[in-house]
PDB file of N, CA and C in Angstrom:
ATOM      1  N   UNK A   1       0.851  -1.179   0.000  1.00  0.00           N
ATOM      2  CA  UNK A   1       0.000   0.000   0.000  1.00  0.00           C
ATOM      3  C   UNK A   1       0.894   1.239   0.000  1.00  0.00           C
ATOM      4  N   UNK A   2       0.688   2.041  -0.641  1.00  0.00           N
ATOM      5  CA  UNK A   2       1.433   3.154  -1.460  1.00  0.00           C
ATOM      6  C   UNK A   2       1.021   4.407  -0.200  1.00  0.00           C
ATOM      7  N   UNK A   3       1.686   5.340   0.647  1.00  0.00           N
ATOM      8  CA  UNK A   3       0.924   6.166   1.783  1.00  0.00           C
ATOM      9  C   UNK A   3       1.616   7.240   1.445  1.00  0.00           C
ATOM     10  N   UNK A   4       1.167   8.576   1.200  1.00  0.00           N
ATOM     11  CA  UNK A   4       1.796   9.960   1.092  1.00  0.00           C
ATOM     12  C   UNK A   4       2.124  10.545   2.668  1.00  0.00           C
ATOM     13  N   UNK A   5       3.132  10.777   3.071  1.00  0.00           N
ATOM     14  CA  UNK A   5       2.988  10.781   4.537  1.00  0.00           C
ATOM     15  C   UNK A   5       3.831  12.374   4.600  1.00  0.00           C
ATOM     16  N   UNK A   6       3.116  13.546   4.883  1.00  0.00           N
ATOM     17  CA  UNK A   6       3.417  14.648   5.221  1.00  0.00           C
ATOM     18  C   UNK A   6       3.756  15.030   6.720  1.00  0.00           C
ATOM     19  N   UNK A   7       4.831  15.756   6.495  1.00  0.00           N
ATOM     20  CA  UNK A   7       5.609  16.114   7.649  1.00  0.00           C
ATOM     21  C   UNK A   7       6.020  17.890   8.341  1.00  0.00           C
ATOM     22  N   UNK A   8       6.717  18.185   9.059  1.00  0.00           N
ATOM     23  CA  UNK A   8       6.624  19.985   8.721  1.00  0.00           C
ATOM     24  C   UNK A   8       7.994  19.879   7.741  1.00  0.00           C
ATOM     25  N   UNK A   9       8.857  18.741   8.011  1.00  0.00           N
ATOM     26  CA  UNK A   9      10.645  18.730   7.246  1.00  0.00           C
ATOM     27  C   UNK A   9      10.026  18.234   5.876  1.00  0.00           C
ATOM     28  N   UNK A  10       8.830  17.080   5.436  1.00  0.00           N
ATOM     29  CA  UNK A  10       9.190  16.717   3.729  1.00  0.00           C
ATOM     30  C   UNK A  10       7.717  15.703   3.826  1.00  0.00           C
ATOM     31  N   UNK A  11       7.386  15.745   2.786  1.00  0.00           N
ATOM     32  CA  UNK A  11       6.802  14.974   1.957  1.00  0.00           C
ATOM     33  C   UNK A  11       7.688  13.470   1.803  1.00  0.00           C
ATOM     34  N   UNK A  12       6.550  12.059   1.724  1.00  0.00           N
ATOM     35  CA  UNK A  12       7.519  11.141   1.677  1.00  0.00           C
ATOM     36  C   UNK A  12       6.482   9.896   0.932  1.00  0.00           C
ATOM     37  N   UNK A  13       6.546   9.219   0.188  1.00  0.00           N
ATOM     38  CA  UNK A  13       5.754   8.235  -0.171  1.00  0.00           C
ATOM     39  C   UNK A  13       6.252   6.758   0.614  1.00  0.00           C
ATOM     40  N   UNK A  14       5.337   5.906   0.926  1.00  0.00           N
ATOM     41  CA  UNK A  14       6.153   5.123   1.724  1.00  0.00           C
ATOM     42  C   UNK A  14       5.239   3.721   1.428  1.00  0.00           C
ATOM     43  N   UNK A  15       5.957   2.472   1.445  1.00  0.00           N
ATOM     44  CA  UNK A  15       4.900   1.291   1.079  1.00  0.00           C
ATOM     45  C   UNK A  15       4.972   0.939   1.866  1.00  0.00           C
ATOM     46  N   UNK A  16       3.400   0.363   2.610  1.00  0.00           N
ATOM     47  CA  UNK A  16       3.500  -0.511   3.699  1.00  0.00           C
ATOM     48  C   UNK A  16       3.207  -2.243   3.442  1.00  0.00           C
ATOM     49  N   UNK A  17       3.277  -2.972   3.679  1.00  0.00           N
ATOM     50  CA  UNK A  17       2.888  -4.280   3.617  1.00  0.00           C
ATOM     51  C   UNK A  17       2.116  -4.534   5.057  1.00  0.00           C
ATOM     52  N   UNK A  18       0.544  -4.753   4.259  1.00  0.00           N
ATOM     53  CA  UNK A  18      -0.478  -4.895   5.178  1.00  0.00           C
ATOM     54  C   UNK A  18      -1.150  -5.969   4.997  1.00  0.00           C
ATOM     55  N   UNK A  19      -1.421  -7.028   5.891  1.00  0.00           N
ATOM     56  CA  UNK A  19      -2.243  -7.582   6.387  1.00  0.00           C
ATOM     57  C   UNK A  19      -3.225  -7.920   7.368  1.00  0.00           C
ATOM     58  N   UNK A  20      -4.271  -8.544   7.774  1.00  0.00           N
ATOM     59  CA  UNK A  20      -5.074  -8.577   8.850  1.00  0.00           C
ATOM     60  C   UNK A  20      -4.201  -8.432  10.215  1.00  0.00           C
ATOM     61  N   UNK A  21      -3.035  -8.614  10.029  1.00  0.00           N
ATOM     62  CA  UNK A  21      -2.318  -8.946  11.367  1.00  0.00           C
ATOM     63  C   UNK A  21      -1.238  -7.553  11.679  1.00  0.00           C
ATOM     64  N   UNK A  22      -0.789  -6.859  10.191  1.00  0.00           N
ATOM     65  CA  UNK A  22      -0.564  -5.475  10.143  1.00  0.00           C
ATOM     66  C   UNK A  22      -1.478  -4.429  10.132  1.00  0.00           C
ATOM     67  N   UNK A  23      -2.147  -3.909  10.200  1.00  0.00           N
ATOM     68  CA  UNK A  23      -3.056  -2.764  10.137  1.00  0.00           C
ATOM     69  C   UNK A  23      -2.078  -1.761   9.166  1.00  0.00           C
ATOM     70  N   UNK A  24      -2.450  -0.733   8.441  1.00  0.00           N
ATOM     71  CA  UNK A  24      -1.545   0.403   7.840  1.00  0.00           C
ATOM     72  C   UNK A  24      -1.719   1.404   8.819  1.00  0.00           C
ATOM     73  N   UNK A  25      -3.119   1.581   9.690  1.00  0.00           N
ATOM     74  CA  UNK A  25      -3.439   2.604  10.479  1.00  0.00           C
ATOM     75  C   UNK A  25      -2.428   2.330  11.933  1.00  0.00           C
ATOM     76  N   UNK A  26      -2.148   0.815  12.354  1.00  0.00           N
ATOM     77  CA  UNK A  26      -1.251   0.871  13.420  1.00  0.00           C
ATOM     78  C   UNK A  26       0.116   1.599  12.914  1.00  0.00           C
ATOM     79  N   UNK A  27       0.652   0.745  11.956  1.00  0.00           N
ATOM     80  CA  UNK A  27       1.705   0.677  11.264  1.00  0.00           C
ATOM     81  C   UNK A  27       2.350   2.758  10.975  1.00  0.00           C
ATOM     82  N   UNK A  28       1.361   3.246  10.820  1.00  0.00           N
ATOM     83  CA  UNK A  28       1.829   4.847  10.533  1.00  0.00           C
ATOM     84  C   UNK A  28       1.660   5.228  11.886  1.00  0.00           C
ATOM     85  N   UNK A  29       0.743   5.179  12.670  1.00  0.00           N
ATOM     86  CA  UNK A  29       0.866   5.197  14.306  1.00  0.00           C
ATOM     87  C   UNK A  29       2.096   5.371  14.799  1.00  0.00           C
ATOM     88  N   UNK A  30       2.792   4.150  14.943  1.00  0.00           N
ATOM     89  CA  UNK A  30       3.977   3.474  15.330  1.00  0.00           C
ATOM     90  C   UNK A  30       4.976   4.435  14.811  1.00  0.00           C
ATOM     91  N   UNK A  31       5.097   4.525  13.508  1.00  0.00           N
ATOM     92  CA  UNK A  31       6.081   5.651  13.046  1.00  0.00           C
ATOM     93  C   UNK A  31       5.415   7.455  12.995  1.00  0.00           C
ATOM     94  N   UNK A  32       4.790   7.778  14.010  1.00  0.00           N
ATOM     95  CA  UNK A  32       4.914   9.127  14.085  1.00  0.00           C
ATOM     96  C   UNK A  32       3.769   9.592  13.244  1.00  0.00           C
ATOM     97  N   UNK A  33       2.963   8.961  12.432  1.00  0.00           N
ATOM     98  CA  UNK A  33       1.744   9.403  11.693  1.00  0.00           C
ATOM     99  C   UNK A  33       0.512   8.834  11.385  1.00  0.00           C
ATOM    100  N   UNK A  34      -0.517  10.076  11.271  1.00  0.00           N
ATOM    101  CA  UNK A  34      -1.880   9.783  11.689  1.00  0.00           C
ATOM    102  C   UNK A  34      -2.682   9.756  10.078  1.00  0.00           C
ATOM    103  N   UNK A  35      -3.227   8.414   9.761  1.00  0.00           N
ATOM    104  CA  UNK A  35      -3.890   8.057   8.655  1.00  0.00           C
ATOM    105  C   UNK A  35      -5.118   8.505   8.211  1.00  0.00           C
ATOM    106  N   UNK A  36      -5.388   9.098   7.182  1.00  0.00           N
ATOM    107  CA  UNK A  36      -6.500  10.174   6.756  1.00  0.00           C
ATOM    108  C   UNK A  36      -7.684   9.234   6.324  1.00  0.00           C
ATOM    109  N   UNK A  37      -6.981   7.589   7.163  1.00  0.00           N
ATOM    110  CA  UNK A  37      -8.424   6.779   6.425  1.00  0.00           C
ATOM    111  C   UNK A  37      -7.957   5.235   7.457  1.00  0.00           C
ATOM    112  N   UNK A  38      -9.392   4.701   8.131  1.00  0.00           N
ATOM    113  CA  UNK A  38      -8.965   3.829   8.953  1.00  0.00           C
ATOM    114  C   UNK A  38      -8.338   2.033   8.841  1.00  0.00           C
ATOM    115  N   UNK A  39      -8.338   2.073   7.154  1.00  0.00           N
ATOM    116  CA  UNK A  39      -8.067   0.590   6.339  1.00  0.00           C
ATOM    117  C   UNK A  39      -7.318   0.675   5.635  1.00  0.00           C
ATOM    118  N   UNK A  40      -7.494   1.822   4.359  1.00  0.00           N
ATOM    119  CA  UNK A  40      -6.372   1.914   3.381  1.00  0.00           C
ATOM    120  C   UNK A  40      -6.358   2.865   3.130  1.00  0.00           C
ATOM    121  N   UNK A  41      -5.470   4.047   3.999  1.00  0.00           N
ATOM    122  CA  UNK A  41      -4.988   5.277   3.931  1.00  0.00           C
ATOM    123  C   UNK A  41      -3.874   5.728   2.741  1.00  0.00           C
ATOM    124  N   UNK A  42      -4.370   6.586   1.985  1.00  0.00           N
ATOM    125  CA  UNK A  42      -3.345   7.046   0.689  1.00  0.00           C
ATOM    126  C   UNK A  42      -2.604   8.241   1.244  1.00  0.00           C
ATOM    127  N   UNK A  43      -3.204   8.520   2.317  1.00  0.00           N
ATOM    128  CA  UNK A  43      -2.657  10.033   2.782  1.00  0.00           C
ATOM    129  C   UNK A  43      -2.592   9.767   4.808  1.00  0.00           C
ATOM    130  N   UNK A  44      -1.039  10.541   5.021  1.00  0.00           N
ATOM    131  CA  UNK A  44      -0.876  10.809   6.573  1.00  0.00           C
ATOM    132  C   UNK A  44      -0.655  11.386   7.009  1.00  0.00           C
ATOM    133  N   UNK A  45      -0.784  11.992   8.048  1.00  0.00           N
ATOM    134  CA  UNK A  45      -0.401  13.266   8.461  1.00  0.00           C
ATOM    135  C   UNK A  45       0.833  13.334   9.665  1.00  0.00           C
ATOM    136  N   UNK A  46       1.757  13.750  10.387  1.00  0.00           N
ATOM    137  CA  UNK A  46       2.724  13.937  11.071  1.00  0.00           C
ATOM    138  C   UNK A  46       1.898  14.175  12.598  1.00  0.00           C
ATOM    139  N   UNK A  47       2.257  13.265  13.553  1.00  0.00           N
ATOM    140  CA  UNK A  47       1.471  13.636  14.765  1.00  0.00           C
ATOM    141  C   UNK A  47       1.736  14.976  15.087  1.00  0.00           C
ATOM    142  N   UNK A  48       3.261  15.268  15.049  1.00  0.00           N
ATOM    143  CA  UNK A  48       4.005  16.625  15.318  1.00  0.00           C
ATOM    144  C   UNK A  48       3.284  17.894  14.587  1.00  0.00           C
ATOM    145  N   UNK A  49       2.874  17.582  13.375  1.00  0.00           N
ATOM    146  CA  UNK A  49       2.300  18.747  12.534  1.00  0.00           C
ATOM    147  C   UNK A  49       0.696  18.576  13.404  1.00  0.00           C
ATOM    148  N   UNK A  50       0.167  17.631  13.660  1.00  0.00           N
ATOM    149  CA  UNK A  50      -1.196  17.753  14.300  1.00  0.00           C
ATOM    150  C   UNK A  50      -1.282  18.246  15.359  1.00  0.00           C
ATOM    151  N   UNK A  51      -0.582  18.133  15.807  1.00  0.00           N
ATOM    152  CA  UNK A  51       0.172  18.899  17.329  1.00  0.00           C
ATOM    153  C   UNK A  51       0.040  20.647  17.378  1.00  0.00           C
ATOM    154  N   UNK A  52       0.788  20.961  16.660  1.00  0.00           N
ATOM    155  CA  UNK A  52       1.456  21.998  15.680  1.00  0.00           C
ATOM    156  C   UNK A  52      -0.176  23.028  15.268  1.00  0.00           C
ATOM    157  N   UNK A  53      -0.968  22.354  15.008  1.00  0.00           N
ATOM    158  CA  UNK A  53      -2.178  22.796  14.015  1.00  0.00           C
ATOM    159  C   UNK A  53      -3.373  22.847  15.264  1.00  0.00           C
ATOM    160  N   UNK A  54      -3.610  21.910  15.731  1.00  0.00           N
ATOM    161  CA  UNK A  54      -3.907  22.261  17.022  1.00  0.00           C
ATOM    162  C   UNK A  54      -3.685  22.881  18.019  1.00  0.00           C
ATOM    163  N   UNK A  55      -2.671  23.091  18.165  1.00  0.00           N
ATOM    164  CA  UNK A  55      -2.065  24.594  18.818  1.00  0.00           C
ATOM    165  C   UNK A  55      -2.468  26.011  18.337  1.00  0.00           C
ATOM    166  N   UNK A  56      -2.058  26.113  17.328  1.00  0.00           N
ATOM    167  CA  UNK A  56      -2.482  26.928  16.499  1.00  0.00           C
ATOM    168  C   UNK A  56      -3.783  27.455  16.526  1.00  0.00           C
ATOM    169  N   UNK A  57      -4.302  26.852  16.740  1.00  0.00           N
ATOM    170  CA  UNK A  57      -6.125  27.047  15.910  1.00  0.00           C
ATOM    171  C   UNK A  57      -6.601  27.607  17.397  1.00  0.00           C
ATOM    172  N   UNK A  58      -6.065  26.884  18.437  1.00  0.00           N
ATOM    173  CA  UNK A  58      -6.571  27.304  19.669  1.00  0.00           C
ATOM    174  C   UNK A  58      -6.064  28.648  20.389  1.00  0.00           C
ATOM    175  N   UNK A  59      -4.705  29.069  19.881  1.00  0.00           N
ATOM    176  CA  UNK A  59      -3.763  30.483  20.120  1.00  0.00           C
ATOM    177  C   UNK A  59      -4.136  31.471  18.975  1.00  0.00           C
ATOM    178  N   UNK A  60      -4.873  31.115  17.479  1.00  0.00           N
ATOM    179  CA  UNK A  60      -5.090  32.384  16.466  1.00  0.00           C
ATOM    180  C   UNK A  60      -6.655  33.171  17.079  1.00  0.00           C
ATOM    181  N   UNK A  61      -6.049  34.564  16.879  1.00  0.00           N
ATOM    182  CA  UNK A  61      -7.184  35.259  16.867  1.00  0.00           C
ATOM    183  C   UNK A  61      -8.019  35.021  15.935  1.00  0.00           C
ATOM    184  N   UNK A  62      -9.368  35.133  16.182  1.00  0.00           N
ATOM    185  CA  UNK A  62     -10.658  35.079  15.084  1.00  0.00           C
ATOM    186  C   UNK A  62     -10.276  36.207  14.303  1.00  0.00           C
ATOM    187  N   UNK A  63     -10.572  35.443  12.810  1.00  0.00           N
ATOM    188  CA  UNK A  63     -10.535  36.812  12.305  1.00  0.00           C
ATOM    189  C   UNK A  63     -11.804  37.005  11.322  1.00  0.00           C
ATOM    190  N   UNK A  64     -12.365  37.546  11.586  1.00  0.00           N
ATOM    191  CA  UNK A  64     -13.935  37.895  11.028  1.00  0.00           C
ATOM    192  C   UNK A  64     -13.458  38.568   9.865  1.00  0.00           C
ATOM    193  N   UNK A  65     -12.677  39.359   9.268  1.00  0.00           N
ATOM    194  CA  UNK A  65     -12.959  39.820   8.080  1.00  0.00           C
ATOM    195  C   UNK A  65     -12.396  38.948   7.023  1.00  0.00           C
ATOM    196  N   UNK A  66     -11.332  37.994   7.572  1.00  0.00           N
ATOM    197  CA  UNK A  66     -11.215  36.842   6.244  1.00  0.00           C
ATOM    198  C   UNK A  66     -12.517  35.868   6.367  1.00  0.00           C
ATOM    199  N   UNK A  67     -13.115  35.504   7.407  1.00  0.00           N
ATOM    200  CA  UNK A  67     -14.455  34.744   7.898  1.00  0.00           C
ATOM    201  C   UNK A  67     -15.770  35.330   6.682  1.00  0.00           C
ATOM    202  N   UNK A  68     -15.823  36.509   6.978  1.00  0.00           N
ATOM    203  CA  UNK A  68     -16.066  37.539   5.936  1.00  0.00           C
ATOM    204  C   UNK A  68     -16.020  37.338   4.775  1.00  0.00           C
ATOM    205  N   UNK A  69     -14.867  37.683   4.402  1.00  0.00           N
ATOM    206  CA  UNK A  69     -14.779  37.484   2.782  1.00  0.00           C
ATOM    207  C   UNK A  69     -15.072  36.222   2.438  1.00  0.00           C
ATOM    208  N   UNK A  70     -14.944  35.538   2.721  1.00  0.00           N
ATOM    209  CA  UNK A  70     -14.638  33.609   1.993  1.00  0.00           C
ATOM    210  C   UNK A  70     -16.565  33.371   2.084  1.00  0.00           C
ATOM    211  N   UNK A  71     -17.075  33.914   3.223  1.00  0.00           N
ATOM    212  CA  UNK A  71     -18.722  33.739   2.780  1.00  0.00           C
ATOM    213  C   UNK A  71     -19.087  34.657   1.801  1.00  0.00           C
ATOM    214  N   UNK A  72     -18.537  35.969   1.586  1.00  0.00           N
ATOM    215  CA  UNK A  72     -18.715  36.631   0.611  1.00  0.00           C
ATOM    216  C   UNK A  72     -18.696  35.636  -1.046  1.00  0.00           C
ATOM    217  N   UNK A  73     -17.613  35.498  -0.999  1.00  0.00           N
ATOM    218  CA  UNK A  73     -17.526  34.705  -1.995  1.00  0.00           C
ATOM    219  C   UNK A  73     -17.901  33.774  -2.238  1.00  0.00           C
ATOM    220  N   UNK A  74     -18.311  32.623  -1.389  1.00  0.00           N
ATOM    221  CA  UNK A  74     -19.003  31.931  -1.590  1.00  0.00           C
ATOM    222  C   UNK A  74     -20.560  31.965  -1.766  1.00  0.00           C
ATOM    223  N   UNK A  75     -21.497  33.099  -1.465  1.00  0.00           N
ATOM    224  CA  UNK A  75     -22.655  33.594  -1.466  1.00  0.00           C
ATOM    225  C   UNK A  75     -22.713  33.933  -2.978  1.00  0.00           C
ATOM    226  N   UNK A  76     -21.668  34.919  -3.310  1.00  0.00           N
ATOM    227  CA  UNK A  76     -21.364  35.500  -4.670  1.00  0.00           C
ATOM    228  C   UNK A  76     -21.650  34.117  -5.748  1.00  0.00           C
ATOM    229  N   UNK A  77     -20.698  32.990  -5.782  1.00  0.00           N
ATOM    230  CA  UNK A  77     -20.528  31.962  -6.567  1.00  0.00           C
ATOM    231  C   UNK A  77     -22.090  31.361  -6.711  1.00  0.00           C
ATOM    232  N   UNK A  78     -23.073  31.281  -5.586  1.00  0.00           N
ATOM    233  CA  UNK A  78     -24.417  31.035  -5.501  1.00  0.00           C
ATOM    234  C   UNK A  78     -25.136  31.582  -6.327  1.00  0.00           C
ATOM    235  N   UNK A  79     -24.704  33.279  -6.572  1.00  0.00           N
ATOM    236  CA  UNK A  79     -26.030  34.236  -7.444  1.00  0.00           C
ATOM    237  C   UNK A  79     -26.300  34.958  -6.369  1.00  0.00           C
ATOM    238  N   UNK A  80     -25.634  35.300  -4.580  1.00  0.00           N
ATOM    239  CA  UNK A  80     -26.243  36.333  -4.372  1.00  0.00           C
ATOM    240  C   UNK A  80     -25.191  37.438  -4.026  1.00  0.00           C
ATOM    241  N   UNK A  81     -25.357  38.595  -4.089  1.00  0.00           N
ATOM    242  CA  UNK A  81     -24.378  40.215  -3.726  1.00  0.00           C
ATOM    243  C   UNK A  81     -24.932  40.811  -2.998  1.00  0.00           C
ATOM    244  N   UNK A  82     -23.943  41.452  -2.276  1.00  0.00           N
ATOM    245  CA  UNK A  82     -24.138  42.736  -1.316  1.00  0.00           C
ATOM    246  C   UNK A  82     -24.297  43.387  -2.133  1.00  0.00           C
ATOM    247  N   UNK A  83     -24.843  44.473  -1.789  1.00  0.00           N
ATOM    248  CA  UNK A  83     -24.800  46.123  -2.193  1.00  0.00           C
ATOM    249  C   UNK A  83     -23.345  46.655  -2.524  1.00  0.00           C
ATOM    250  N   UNK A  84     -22.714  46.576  -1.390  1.00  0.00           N
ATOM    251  CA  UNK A  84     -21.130  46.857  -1.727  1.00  0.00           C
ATOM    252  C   UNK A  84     -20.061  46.109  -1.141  1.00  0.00           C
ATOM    253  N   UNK A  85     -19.054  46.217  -1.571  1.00  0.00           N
ATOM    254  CA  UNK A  85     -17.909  45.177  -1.068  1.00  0.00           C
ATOM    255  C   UNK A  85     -17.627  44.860   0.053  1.00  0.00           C
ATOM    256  N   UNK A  86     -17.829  45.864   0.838  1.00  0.00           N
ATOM    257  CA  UNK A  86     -18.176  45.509   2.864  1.00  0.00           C
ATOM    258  C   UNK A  86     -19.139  45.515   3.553  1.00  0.00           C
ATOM    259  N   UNK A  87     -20.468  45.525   2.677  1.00  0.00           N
ATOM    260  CA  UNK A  87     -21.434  45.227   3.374  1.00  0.00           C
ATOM    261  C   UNK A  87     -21.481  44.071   4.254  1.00  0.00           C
ATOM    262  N   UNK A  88     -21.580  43.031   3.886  1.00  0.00           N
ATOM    263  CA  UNK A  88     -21.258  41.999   4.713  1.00  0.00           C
ATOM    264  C   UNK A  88     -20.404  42.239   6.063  1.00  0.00           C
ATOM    265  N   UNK A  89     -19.663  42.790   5.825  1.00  0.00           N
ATOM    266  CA  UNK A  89     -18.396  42.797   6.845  1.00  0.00           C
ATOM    267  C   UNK A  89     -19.197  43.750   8.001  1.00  0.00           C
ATOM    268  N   UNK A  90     -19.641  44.677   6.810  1.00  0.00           N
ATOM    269  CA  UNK A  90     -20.201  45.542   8.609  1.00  0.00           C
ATOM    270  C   UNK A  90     -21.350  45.599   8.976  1.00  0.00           C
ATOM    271  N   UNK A  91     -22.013  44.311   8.412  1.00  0.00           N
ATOM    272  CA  UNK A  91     -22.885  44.006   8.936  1.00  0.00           C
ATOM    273  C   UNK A  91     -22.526  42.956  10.382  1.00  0.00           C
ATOM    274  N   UNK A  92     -21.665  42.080  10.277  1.00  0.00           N
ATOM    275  CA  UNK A  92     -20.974  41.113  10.759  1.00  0.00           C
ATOM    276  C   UNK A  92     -20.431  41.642  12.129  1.00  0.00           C
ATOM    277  N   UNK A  93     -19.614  42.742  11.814  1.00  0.00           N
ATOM    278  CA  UNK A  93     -19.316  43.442  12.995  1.00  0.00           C
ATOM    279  C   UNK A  93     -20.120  44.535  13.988  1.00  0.00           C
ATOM    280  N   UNK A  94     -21.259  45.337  12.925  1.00  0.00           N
ATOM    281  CA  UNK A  94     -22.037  45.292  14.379  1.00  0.00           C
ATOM    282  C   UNK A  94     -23.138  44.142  14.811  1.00  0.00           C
ATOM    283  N   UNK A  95     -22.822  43.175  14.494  1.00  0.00           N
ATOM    284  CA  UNK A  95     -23.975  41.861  14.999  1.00  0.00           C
ATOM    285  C   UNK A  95     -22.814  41.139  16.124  1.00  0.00           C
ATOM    286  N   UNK A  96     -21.313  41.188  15.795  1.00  0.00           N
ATOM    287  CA  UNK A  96     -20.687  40.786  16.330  1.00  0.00           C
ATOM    288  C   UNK A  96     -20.054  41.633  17.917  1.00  0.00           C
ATOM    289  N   UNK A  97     -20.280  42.907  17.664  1.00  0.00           N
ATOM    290  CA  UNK A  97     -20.003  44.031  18.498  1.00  0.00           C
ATOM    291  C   UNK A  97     -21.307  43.799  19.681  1.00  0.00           C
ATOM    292  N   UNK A  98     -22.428  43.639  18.772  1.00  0.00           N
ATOM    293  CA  UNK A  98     -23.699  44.092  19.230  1.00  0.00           C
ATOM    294  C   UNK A  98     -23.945  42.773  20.409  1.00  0.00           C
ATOM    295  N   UNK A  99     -23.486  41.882  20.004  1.00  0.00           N
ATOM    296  CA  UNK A  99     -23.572  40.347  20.702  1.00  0.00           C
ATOM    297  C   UNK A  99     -23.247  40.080  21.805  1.00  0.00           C
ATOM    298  N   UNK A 100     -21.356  40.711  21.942  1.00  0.00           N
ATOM    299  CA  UNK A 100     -20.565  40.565  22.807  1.00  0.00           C
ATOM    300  C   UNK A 100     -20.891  41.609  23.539  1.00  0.00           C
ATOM    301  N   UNK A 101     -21.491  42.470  23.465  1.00  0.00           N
ATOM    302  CA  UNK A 101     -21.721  43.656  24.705  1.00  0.00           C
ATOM    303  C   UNK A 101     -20.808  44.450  24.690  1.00  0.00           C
ATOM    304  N   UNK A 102     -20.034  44.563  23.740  1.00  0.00           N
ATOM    305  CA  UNK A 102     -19.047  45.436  23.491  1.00  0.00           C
ATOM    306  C   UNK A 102     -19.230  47.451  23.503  1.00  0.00           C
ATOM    307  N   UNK A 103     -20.466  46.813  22.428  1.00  0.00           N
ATOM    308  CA  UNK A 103     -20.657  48.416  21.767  1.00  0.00           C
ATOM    309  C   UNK A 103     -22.572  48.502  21.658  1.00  0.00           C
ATOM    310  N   UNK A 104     -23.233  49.156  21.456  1.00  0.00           N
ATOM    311  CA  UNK A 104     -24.185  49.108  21.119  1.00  0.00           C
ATOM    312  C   UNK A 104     -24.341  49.600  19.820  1.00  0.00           C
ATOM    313  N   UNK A 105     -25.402  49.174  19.298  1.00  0.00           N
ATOM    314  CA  UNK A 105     -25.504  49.123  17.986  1.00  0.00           C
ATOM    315  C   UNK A 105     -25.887  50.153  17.375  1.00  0.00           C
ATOM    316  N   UNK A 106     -25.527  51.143  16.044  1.00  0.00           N
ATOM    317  CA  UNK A 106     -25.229  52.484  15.415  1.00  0.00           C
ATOM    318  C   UNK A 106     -24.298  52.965  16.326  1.00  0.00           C
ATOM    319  N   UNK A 107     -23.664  52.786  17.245  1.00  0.00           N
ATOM    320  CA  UNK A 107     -22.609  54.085  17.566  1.00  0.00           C
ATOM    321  C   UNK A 107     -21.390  53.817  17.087  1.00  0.00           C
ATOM    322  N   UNK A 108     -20.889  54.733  16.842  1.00  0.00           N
ATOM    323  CA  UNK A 108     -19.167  55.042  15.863  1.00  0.00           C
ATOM    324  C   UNK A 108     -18.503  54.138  16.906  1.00  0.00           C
ATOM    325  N   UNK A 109     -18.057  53.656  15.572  1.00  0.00           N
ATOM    326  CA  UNK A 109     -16.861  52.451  15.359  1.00  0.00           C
ATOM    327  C   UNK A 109     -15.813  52.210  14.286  1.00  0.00           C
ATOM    328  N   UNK A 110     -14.749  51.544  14.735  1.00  0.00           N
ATOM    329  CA  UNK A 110     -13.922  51.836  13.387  1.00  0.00           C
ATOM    330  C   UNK A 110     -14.331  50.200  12.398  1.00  0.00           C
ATOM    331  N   UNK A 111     -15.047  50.405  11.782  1.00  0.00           N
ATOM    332  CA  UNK A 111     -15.471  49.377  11.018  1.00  0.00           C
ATOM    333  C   UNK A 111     -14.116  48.040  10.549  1.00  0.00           C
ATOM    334  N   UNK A 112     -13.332  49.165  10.465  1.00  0.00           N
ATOM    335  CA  UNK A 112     -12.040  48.108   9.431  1.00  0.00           C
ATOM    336  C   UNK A 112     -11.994  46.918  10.576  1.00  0.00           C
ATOM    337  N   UNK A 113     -11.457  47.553  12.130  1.00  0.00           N
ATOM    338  CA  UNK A 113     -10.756  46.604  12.977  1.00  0.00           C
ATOM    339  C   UNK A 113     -11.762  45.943  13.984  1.00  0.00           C
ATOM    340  N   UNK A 114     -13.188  46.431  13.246  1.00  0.00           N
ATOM    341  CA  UNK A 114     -14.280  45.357  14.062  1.00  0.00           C
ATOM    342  C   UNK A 114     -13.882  46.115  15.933  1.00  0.00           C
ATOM    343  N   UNK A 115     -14.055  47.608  15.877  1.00  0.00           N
ATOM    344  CA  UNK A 115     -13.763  47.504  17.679  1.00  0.00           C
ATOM    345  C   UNK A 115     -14.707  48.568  17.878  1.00  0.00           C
ATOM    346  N   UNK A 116     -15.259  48.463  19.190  1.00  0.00           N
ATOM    347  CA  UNK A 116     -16.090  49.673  19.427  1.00  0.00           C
ATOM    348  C   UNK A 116     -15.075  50.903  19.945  1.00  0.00           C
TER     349      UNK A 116
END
């Protein structure tokens, strides 16, 4: 079985020889990586990079205006538009302002950085 096994140092293709008594999912385990499939995984991932990514995700700030755009665009690809290119966005941020108890809603704000 043929396994693409990604790392943060390299990319690596690697054959395993599997049987009922090998698993491929133990078998990448054992060496440091986590199988993108529980029988016959073509793809693995690096525990270290899962590590790594999970960290991550839990230390990045939210960021609502790329959150923003990517529904923008994806709404767009559907057939539907804003009015204008940040509508969305500031709509987002005073619903998001308005939510957290931050700010109340119509009073001046700097739209770009989402802050009351």
């Amino acid at each position: 079985l043929w396994v693409l096994c990604i790392s943060m140092e390299q990319l690596e293709e690697v054959v395993l020889t599997v049987c009922p008594c090998h698993l491929a999912a133990i078998q990448l385990v054992e060496h440091g990586f986590f199988p993108c499939a529980p029988l016959f995984p073509t793809l693995a991932v690096s525990l270290n990079m899962l590590e790594f990514v999970a960290s991550l995700f839990l230390h990045m700030a939210p960021n609502e205006r790329a959150w923003a755009a990517t529904l923008v665009e994806y709404l767009k690809a559907c057939g539907y538009e804003f009015a204008t290119r940040d509508s969305f966005q500031l709509m987002l941020c005073e619903c998001t302002c308005a939510l957290s108890g931050a700010c109340s809603v119509g009073q001046g704000r700097d739209y770009l950085n989402c802050a009351g």
